[in-house]
N, C-alpha and C. Protein backbone atom coordinates (compact mmCIF):
# COMPACT_ATOMS: atom_id res chain seq x y z
N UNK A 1 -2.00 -8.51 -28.63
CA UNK A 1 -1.92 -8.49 -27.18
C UNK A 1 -3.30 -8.18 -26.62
N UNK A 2 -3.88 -9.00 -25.52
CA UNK A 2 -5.20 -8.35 -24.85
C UNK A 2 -5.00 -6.76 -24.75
N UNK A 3 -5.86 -6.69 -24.72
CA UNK A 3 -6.39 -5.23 -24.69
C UNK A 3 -5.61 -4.46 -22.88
N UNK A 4 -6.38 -5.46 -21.73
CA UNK A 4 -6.05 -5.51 -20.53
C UNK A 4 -4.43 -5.81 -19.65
N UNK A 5 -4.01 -6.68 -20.80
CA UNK A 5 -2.34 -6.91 -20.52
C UNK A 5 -1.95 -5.87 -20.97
N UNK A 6 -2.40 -5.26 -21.63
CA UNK A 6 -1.05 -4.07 -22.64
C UNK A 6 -1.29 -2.60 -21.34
N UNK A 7 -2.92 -2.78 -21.05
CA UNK A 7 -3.11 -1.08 -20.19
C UNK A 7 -2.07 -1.83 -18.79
N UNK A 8 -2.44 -3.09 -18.38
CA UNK A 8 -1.22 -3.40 -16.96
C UNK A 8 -0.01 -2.99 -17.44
N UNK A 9 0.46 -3.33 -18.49
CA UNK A 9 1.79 -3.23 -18.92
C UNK A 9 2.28 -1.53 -18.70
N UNK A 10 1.60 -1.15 -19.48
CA UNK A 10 1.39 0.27 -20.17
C UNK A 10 1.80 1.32 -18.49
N UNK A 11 0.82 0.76 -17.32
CA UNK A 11 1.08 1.47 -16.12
C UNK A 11 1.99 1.11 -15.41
N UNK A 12 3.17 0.24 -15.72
CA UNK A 12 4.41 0.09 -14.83
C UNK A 12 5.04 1.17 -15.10
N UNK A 13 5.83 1.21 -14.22
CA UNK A 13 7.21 2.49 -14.00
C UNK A 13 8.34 1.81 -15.40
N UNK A 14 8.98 2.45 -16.03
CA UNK A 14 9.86 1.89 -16.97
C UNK A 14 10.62 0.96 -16.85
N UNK A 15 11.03 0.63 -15.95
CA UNK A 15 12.10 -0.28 -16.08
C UNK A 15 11.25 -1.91 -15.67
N UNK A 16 10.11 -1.86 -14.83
CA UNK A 16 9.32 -2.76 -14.84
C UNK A 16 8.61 -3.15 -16.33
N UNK A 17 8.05 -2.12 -16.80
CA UNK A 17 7.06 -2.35 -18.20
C UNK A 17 8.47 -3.30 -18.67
N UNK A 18 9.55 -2.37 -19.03
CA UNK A 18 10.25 -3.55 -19.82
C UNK A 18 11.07 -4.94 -19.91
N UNK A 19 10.82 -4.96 -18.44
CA UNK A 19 11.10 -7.02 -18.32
C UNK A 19 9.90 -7.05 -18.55
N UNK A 20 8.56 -6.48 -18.01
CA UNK A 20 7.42 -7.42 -18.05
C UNK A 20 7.06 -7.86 -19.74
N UNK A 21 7.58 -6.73 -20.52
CA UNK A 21 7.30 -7.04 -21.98
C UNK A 21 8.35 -7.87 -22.72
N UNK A 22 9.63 -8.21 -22.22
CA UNK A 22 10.80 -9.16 -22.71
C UNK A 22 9.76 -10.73 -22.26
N UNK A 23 9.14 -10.53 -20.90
CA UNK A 23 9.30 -12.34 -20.16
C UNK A 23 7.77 -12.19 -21.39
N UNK A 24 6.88 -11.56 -21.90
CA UNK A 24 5.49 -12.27 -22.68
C UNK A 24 6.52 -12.19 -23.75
N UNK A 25 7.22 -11.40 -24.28
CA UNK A 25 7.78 -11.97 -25.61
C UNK A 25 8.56 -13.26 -25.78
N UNK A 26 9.28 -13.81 -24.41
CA UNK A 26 9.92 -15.24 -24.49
C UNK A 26 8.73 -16.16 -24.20
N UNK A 27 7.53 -16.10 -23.42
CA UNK A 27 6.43 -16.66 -23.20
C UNK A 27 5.81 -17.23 -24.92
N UNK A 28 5.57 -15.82 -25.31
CA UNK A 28 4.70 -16.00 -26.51
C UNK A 28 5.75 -16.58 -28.00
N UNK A 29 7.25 -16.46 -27.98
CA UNK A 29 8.16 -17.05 -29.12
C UNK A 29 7.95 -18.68 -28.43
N UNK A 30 8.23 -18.79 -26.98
CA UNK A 30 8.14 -20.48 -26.59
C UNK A 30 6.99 -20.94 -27.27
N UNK A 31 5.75 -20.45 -26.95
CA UNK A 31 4.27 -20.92 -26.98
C UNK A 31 3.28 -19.97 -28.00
N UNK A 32 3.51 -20.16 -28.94
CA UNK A 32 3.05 -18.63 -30.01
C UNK A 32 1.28 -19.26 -29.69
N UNK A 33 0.92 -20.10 -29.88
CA UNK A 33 -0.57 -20.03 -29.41
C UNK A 33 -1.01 -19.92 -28.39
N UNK A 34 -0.22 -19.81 -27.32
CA UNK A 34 -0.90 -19.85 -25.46
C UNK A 34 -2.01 -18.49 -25.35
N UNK A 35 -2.55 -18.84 -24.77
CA UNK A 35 -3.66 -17.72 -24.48
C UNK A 35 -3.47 -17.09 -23.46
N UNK A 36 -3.42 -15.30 -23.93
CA UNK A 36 -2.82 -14.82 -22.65
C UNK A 36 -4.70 -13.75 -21.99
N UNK A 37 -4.12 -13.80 -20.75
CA UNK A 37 -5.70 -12.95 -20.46
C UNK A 37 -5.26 -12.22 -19.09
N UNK A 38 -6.09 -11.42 -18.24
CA UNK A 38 -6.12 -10.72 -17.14
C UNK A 38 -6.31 -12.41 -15.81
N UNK A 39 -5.80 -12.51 -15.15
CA UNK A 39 -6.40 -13.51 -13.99
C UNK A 39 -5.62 -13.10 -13.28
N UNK A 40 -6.46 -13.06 -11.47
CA UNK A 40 -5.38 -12.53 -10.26
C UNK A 40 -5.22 -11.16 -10.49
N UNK A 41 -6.13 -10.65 -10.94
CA UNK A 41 -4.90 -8.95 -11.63
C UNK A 41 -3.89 -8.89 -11.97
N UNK A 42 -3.09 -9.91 -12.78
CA UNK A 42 -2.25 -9.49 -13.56
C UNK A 42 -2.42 -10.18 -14.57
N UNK A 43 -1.64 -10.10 -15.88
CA UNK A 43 -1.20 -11.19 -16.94
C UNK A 43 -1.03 -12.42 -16.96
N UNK A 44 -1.84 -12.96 -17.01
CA UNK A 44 -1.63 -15.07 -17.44
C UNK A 44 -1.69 -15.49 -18.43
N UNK A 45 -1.11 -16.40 -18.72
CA UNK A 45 -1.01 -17.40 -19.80
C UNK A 45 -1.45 -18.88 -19.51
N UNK A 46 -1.50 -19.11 -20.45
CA UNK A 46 -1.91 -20.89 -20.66
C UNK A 46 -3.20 -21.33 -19.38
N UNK A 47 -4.25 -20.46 -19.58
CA UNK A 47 -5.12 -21.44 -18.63
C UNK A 47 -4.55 -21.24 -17.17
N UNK A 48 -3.48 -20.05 -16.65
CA UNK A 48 -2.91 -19.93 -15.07
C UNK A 48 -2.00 -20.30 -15.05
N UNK A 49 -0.91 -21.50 -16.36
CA UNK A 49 -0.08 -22.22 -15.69
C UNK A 49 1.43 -20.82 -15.26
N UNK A 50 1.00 -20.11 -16.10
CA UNK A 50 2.12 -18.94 -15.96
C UNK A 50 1.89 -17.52 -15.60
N UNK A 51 2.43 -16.29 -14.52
CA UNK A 51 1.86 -15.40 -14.31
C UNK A 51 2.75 -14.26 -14.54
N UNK A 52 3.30 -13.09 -14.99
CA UNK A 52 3.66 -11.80 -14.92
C UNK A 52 3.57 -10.72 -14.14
N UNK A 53 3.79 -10.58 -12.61
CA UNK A 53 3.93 -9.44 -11.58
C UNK A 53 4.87 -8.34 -11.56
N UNK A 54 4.15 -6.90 -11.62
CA UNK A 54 5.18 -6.21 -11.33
C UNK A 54 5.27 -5.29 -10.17
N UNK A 55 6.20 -5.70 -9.27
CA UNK A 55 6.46 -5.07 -8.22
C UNK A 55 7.29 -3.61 -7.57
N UNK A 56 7.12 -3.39 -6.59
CA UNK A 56 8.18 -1.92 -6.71
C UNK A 56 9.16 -2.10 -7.17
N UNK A 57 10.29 -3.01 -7.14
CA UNK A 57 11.50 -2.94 -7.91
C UNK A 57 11.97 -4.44 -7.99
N UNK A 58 11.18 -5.32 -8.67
CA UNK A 58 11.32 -6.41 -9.62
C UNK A 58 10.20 -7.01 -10.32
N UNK A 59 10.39 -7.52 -11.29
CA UNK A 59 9.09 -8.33 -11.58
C UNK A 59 9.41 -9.89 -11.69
N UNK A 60 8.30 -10.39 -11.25
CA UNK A 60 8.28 -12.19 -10.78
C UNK A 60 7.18 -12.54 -12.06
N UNK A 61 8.01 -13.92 -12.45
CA UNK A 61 7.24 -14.56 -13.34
C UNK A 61 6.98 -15.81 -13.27
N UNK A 62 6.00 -16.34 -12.62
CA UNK A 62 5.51 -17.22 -11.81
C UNK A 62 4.79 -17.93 -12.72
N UNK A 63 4.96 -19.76 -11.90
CA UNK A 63 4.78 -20.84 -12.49
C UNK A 63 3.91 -21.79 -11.67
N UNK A 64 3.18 -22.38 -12.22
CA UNK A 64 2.30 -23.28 -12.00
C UNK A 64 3.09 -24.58 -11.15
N UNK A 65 2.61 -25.06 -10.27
CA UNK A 65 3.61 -26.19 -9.43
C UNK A 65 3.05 -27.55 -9.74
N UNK A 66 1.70 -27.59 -10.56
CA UNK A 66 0.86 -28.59 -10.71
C UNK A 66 1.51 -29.65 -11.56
N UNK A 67 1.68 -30.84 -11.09
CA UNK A 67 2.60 -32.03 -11.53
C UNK A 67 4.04 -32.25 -10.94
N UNK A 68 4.58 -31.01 -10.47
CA UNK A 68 5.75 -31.01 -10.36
C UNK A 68 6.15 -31.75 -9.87
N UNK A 69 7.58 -32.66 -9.72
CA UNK A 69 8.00 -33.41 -8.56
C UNK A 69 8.74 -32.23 -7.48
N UNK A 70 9.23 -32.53 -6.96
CA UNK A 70 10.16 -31.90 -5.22
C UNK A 70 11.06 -31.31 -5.95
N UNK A 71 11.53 -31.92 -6.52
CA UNK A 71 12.82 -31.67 -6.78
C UNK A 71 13.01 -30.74 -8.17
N UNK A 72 11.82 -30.72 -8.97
CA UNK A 72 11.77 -29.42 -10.01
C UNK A 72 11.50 -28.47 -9.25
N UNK A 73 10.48 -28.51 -8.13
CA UNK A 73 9.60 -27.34 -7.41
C UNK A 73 11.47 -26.29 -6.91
N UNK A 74 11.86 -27.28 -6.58
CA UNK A 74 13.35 -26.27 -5.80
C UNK A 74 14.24 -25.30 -7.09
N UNK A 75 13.70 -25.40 -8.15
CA UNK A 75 14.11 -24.61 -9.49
C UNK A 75 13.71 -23.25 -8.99
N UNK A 76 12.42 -23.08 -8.11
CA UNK A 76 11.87 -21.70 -8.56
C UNK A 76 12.36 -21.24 -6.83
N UNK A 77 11.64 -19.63 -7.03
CA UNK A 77 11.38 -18.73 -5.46
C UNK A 77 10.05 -19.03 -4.87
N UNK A 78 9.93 -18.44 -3.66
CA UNK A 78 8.75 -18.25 -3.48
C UNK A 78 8.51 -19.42 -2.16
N UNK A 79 7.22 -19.22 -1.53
CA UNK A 79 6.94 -20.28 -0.73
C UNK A 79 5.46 -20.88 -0.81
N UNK A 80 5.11 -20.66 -2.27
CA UNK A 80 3.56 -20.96 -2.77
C UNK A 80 3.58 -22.48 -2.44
N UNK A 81 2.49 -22.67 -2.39
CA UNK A 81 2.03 -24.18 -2.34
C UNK A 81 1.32 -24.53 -4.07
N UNK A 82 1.04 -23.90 -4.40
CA UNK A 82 0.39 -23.94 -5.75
C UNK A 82 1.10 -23.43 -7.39
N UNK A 83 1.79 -22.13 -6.80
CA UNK A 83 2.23 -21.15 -7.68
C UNK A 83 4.01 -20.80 -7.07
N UNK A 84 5.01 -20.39 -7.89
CA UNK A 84 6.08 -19.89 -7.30
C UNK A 84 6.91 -19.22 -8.47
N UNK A 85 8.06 -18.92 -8.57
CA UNK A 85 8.42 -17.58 -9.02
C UNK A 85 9.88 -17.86 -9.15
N UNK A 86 9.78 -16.77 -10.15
CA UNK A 86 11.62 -16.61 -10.34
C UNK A 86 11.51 -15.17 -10.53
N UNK A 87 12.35 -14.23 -9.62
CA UNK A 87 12.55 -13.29 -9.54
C UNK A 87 13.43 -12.38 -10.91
N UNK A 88 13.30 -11.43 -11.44
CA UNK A 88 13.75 -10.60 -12.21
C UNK A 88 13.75 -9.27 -11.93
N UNK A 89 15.02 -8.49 -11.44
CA UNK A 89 15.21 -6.97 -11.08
C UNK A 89 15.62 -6.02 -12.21
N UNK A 90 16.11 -6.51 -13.69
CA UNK A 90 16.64 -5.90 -14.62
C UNK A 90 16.68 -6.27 -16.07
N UNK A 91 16.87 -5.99 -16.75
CA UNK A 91 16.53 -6.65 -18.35
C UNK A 91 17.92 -7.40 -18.09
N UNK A 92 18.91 -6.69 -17.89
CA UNK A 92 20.04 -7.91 -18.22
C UNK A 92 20.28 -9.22 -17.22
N UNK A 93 19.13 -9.21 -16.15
CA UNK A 93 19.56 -10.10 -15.51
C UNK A 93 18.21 -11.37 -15.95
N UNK A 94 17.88 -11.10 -17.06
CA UNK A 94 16.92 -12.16 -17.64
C UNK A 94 17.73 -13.33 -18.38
N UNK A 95 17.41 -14.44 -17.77
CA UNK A 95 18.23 -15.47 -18.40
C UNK A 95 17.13 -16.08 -19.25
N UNK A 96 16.91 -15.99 -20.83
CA UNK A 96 16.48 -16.37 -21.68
C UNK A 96 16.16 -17.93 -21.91
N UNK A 97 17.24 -18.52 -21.75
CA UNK A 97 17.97 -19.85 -21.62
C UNK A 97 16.79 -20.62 -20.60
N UNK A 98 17.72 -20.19 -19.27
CA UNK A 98 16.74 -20.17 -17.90
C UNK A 98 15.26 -20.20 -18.11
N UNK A 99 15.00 -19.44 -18.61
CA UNK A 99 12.97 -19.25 -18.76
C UNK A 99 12.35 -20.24 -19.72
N UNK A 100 12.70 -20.20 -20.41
CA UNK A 100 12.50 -21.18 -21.79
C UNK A 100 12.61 -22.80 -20.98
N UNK A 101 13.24 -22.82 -20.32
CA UNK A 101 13.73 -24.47 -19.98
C UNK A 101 12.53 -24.26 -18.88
N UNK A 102 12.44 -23.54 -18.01
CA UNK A 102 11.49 -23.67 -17.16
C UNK A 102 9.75 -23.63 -17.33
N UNK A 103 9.58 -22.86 -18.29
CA UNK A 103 8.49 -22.72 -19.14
C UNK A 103 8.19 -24.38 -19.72
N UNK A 104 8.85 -24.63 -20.30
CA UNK A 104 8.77 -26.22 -21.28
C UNK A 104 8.99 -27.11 -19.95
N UNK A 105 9.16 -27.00 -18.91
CA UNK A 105 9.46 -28.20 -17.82
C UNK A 105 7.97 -28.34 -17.15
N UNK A 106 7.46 -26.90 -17.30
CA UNK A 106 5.66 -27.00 -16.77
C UNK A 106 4.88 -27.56 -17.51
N UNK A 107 5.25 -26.80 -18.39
CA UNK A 107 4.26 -27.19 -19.80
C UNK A 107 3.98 -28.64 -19.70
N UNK A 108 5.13 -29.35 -19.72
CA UNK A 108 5.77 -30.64 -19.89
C UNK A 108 4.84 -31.98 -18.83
N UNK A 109 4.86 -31.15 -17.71
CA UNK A 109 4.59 -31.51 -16.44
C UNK A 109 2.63 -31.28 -16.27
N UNK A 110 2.11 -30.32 -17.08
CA UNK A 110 0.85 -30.11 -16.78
C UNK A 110 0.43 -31.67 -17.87
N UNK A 111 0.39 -32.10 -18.61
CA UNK A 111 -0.04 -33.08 -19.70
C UNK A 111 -0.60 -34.43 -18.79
């Protein structure tokens, strides 16, 4: 793990640190080579296409919109023009399934 993702990680309140460390562990089993680094002040992956925020009481794991058509873009939250989000308030409300498909639909879409 960067050095810099783990101290961000490291300073969330508990229940944040641990979605933020479930969504890089489904990040990094999807994509075991993606390169993760500090950008924006927080955690990125792949070159920006993916981001890790943790907020007072959820963390957003935000996606690159670049390629997208209209009609994938309405998958996520948010009202980015560039970047947008799927909200997460709890470990059990992480849909594994959900992330993975959305992750591989960017991926898919940046090429």
């Amino acid at each position: 793990m960067d050095k810099n993702v783990a101290e961000y990680f490291d300073k969330q309140k508990s229940s944040q640190r641990e979605i933020c460390q479930k969504l890089r562990q489904i990040i990094l089993d999807t994509f075991p080579k993606i390169k993760e680094e500090m950008k924006w002040g927080v955690p990125a992956y792949g070159d920006g296409n993916y981001y890790i925020v943790a907020l007072k009481d959820h963390v957003n794991l935000g996606f690159s919109l670049k390629g997208l058509p209209t009609e994938d873009m309405a998958l996520f939250d948010g009202g980015g023009k560039t970047m947008k989000h799927i909200e997460i308030s709890s470990l059990k409300n992480i849909d594994k399934k959900r992330i993975v498909s959305l992750l591989k639909l960017v991926k898919e879409r940046q090429k």
